[in-house]
N, C-alpha and C. Protein backbone atom coordinates (compact mmCIF):
# COMPACT_ATOMS: atom_id res chain seq x y z
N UNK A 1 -6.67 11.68 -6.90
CA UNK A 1 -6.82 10.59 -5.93
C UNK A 1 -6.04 10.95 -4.66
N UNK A 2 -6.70 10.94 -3.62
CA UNK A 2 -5.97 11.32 -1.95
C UNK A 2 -5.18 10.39 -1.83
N UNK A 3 -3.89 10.82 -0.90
CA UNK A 3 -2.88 9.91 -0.65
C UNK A 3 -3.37 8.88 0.65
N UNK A 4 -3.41 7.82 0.57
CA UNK A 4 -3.45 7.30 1.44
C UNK A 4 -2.60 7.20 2.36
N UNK A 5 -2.39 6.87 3.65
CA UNK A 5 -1.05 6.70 4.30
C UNK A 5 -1.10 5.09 4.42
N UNK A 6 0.35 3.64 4.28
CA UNK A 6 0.07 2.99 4.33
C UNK A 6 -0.55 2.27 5.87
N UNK A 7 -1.03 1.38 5.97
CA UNK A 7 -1.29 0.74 7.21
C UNK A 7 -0.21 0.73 7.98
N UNK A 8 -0.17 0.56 9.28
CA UNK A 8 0.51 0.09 10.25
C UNK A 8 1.52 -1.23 10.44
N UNK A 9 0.61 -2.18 9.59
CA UNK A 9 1.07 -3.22 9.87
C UNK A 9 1.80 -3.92 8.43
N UNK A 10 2.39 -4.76 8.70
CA UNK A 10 3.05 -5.01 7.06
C UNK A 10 2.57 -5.91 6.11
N UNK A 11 2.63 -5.53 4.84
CA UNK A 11 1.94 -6.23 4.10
C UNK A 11 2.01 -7.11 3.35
N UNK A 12 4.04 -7.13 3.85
CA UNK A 12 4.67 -7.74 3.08
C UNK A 12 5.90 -9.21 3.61
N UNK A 13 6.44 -9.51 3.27
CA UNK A 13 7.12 -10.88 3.94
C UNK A 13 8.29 -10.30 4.83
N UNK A 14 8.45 -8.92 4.26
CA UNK A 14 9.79 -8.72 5.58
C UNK A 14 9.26 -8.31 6.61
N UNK A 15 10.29 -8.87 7.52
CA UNK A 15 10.73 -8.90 8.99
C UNK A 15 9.73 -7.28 9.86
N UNK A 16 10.79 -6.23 8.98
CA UNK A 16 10.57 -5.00 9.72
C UNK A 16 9.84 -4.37 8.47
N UNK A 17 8.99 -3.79 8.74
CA UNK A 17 7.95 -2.82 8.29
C UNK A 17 8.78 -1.57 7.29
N UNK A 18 8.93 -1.43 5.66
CA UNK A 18 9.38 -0.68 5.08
C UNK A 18 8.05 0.50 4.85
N UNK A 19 8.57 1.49 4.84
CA UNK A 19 6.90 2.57 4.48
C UNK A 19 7.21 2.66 3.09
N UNK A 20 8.43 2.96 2.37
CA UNK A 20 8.63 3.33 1.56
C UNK A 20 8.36 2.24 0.53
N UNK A 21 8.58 0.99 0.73
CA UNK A 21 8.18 -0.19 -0.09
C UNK A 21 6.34 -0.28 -0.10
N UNK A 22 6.21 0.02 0.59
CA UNK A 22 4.66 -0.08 1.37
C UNK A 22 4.03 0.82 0.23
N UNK A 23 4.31 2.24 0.31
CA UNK A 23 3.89 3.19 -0.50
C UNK A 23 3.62 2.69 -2.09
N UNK A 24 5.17 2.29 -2.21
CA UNK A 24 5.04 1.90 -3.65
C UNK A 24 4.11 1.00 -4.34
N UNK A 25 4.26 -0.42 -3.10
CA UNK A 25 3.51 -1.17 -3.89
C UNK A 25 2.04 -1.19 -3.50
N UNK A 26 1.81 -0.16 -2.68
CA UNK A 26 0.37 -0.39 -2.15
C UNK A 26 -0.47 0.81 -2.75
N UNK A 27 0.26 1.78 -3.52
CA UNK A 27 -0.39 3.28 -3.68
C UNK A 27 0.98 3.88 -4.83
N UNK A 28 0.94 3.09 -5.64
CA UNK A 28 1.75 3.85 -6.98
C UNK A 28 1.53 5.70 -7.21
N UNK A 29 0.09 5.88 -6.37
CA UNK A 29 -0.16 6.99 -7.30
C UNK A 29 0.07 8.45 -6.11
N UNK A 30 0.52 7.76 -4.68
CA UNK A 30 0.95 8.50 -3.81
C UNK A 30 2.26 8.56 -3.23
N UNK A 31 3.20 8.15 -4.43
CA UNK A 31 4.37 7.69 -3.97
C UNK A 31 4.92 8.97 -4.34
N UNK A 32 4.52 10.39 -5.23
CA UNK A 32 4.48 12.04 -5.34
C UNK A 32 4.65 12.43 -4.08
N UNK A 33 3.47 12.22 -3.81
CA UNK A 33 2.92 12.83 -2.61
C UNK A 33 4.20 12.09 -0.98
N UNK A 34 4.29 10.65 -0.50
CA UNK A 34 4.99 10.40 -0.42
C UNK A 34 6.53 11.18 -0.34
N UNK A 35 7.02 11.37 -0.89
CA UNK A 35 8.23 11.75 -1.20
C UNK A 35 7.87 13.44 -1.73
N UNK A 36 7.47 13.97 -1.59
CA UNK A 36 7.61 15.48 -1.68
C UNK A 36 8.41 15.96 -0.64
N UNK A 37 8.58 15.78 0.40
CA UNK A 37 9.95 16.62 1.20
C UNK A 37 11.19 16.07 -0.13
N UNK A 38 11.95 17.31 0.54
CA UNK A 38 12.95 16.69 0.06
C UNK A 38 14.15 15.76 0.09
N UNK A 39 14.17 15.71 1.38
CA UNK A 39 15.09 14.89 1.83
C UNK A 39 14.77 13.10 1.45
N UNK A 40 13.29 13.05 1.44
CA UNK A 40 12.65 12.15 1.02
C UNK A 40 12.74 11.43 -0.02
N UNK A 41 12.80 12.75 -1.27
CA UNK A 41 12.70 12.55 -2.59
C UNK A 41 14.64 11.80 -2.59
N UNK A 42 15.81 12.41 -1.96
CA UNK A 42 16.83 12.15 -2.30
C UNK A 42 16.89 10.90 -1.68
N UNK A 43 16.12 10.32 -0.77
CA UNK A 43 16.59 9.00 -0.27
C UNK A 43 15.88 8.05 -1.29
N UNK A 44 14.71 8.59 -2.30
CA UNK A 44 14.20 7.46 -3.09
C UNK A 44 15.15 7.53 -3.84
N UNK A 45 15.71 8.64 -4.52
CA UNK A 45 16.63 8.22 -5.78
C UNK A 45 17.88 7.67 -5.32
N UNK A 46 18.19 8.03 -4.14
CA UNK A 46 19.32 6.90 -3.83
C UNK A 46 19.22 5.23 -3.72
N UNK A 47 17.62 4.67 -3.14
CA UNK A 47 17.41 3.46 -3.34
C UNK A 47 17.22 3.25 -4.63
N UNK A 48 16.73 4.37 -5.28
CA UNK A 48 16.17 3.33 -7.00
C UNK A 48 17.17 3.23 -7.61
């Protein structure tokens, strides 16, 4: 399944636009893909 990138706009009740929340809950299955840099990958495991 291709990664989608999320929309622009938010989808969700906060204020400012998270991508990374976005990803998750909008595309579980590109949240790999998502986070493949690495610097990326260390800022998810620091939020989770």
């Amino acid at each position: 399944m291709p990664h989608i990138p999320p929309p622009p706009c938010p989808l969700n009740s906060h204020a400012e636009w998270d991508p990374l929340e976005e990803v998750i809950i909008g595309n579980p299955e590109g949240v790999f893909a998502a986070f493949w840099d690495p610097l990326d990958r260390m800022v998810y495991f620091h939020r989770g």
